[in-house]
N, C-alpha and C. Protein backbone atom coordinates (compact mmCIF):
# COMPACT_ATOMS: atom_id res chain seq x y z
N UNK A 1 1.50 0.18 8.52
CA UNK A 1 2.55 -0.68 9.01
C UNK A 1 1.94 -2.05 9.25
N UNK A 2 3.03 -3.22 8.80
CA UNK A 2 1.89 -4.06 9.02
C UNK A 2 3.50 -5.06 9.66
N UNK A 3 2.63 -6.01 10.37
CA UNK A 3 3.74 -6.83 10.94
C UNK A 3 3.58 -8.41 10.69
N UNK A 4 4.37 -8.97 10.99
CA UNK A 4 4.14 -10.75 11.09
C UNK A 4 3.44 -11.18 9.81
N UNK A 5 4.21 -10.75 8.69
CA UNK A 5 3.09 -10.96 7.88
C UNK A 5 4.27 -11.30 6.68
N UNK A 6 4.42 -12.83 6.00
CA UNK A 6 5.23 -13.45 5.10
C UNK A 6 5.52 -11.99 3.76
N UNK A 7 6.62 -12.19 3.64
CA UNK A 7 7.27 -11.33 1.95
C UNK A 7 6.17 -11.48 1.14
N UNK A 8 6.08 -13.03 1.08
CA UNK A 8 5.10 -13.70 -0.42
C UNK A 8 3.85 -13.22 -0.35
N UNK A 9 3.40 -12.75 0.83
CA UNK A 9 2.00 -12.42 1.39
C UNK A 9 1.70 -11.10 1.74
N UNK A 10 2.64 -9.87 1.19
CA UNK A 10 2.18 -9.13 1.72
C UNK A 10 1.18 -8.33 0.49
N UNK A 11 1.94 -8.53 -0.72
CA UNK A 11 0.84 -7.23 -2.04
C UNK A 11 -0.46 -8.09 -1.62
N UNK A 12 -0.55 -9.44 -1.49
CA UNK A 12 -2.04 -9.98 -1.12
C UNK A 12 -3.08 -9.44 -0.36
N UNK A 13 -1.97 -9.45 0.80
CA UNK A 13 -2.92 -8.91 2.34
C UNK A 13 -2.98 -7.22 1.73
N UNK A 14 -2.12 -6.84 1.13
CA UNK A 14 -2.49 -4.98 1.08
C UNK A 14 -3.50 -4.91 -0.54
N UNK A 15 -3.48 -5.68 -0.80
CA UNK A 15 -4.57 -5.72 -2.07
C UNK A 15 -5.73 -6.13 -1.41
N UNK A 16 -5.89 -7.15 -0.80
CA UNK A 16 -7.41 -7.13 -0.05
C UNK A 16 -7.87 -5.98 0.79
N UNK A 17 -6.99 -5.37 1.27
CA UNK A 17 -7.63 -4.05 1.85
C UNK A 17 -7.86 -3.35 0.98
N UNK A 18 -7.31 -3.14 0.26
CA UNK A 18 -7.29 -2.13 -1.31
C UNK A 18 -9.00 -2.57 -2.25
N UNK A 19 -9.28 -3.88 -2.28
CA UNK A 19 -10.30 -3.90 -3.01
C UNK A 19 -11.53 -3.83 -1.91
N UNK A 20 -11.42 -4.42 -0.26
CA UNK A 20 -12.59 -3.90 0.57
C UNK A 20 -12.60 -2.26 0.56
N UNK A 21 -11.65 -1.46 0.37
CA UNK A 21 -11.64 -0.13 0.60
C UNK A 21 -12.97 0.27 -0.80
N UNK A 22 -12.63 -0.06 -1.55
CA UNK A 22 -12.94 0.79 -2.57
C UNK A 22 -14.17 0.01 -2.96
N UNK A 23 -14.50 -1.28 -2.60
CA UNK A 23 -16.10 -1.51 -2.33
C UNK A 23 -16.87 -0.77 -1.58
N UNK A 24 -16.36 -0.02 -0.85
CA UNK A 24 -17.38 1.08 0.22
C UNK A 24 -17.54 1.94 -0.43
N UNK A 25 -19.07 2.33 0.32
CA UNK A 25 -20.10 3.39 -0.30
C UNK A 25 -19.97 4.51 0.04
N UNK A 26 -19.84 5.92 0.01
CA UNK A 26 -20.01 6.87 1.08
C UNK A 26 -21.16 7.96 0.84
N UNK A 27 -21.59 8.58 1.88
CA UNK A 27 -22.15 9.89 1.71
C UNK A 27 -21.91 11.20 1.06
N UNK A 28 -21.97 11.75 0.49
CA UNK A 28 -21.10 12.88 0.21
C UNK A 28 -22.37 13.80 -0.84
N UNK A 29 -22.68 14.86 0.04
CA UNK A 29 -23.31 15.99 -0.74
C UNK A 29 -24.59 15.55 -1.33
N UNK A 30 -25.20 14.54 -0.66
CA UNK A 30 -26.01 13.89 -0.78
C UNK A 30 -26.46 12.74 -1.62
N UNK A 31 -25.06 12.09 -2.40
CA UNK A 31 -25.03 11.24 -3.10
C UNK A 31 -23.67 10.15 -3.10
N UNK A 32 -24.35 8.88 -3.15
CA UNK A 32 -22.93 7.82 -3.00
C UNK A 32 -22.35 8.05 -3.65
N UNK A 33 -21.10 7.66 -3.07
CA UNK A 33 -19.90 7.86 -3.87
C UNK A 33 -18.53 6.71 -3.25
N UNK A 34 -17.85 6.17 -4.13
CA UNK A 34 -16.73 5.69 -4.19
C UNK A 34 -15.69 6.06 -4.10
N UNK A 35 -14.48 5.43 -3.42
CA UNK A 35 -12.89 6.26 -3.81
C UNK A 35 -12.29 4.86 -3.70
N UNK A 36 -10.80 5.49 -4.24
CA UNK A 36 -9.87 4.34 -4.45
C UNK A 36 -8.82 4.80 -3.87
N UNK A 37 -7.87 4.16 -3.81
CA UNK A 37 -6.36 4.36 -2.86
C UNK A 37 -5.39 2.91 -3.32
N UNK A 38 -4.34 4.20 -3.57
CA UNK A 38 -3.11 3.48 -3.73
C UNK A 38 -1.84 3.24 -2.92
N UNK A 39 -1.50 2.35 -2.85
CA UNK A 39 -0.59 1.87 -1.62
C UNK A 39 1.02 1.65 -2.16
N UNK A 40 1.93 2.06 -1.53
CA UNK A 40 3.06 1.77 -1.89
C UNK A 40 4.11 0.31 -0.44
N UNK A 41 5.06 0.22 -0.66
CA UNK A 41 4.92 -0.71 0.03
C UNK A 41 5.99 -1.55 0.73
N UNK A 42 6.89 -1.54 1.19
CA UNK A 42 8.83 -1.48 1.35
C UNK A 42 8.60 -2.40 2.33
N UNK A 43 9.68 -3.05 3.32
CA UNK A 43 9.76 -3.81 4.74
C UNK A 43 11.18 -3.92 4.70
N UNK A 44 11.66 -4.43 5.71
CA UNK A 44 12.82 -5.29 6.30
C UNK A 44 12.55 -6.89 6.80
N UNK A 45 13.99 -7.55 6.91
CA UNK A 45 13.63 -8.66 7.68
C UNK A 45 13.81 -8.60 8.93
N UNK A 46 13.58 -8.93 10.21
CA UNK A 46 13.85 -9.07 11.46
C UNK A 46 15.21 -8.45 11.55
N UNK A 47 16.67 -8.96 11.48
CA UNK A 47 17.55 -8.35 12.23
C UNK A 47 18.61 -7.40 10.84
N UNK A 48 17.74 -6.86 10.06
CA UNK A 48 18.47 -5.79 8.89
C UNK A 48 17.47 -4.64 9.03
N UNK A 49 17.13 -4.16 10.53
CA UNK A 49 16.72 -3.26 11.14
C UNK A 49 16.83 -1.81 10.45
N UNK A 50 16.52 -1.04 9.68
CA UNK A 50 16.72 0.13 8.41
C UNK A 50 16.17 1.26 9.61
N UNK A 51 17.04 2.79 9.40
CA UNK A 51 15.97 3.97 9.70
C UNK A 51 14.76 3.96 9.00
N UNK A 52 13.87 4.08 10.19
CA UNK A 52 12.51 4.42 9.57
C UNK A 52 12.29 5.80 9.08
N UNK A 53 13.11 6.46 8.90
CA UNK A 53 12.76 7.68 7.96
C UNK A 53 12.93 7.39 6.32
N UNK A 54 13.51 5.93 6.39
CA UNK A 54 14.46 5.44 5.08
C UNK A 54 13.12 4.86 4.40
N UNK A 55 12.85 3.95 5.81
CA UNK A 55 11.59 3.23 5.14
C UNK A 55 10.58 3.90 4.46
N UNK A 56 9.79 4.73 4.92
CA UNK A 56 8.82 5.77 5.02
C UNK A 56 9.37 6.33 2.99
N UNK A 57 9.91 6.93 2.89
CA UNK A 57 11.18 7.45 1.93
C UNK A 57 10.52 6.43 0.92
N UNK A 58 11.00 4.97 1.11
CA UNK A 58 10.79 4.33 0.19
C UNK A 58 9.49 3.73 -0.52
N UNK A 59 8.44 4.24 0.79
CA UNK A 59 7.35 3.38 0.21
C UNK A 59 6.51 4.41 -0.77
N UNK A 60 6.85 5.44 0.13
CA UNK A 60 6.46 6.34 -0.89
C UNK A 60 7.00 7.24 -1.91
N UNK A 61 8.10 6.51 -2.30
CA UNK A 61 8.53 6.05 -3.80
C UNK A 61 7.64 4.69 -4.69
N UNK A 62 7.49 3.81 -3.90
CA UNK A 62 6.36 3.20 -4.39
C UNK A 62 5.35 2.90 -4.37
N UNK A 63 4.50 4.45 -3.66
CA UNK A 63 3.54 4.74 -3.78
C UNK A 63 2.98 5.97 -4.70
N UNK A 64 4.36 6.59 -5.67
CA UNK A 64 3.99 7.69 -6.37
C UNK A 64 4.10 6.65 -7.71
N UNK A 65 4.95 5.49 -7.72
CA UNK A 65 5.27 4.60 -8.54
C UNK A 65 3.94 3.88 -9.12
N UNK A 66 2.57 3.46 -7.80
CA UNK A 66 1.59 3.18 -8.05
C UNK A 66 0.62 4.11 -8.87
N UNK A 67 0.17 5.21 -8.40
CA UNK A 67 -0.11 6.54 -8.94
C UNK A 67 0.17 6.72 -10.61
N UNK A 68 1.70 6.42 -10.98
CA UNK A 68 2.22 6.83 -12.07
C UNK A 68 1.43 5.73 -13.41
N UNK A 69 1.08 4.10 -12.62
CA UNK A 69 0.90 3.45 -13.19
C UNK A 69 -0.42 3.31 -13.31
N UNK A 70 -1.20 3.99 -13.00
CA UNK A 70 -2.55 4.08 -13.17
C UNK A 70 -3.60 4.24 -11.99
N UNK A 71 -3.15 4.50 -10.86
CA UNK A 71 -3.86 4.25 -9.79
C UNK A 71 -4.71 3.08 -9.37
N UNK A 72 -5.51 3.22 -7.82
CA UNK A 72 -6.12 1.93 -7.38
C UNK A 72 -4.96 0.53 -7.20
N UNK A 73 -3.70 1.22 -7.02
CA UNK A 73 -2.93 -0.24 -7.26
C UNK A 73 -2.08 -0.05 -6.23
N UNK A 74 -0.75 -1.20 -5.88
CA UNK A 74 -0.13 -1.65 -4.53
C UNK A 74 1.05 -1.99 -5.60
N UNK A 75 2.13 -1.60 -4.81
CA UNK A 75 3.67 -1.33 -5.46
C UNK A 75 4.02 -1.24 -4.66
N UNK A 76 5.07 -2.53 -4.82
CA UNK A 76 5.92 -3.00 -3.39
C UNK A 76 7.63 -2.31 -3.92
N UNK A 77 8.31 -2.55 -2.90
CA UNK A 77 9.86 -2.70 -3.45
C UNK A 77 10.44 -3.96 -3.97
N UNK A 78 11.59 -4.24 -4.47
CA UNK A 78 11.81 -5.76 -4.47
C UNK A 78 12.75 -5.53 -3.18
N UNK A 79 13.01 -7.13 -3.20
CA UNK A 79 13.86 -6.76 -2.20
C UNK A 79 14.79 -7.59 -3.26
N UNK A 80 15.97 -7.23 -3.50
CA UNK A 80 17.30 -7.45 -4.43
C UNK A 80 18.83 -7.82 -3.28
């Protein structure tokens, strides 16, 4: 969940987490290792207040949407 954070600006701000994520190293079974993660990605504006079960619903519609398209990637909704 992310807040206060411009329309135009958000695949940005969730793509920079997306590429610090997957620059990290990890431990595992005694050898580094990498992972990646894909993000899907929906909002509202201030007073078009949505159930958050709706929201939730939607992002991860475009987060199976990311997945479908190759993984490591951020897939927003439009907003129409």
């Amino acid at each position: 969940m992310l807040t206060h954070v411009e329309e135009d600006n958000i695949e940005l701000t969730v793509n920079r987490f997306r590429e610090q994520f997957a620059a990290l190293s990890f431990e595992f079974a005694g050898r580094s290792v990498n992972v990646t993660a894909s993000f899907g990605v929906t909002g509202f504006h201030g007073n078009e207040l949505q159930e958050f079960g709706a929201l939730v619903r939607q992002a991860e519609q475009m987060l199976y949407e990311a997945k479908r398209a190759g993984r490591n990637l951020v897939c927003a909704s439009s907003r129409e």
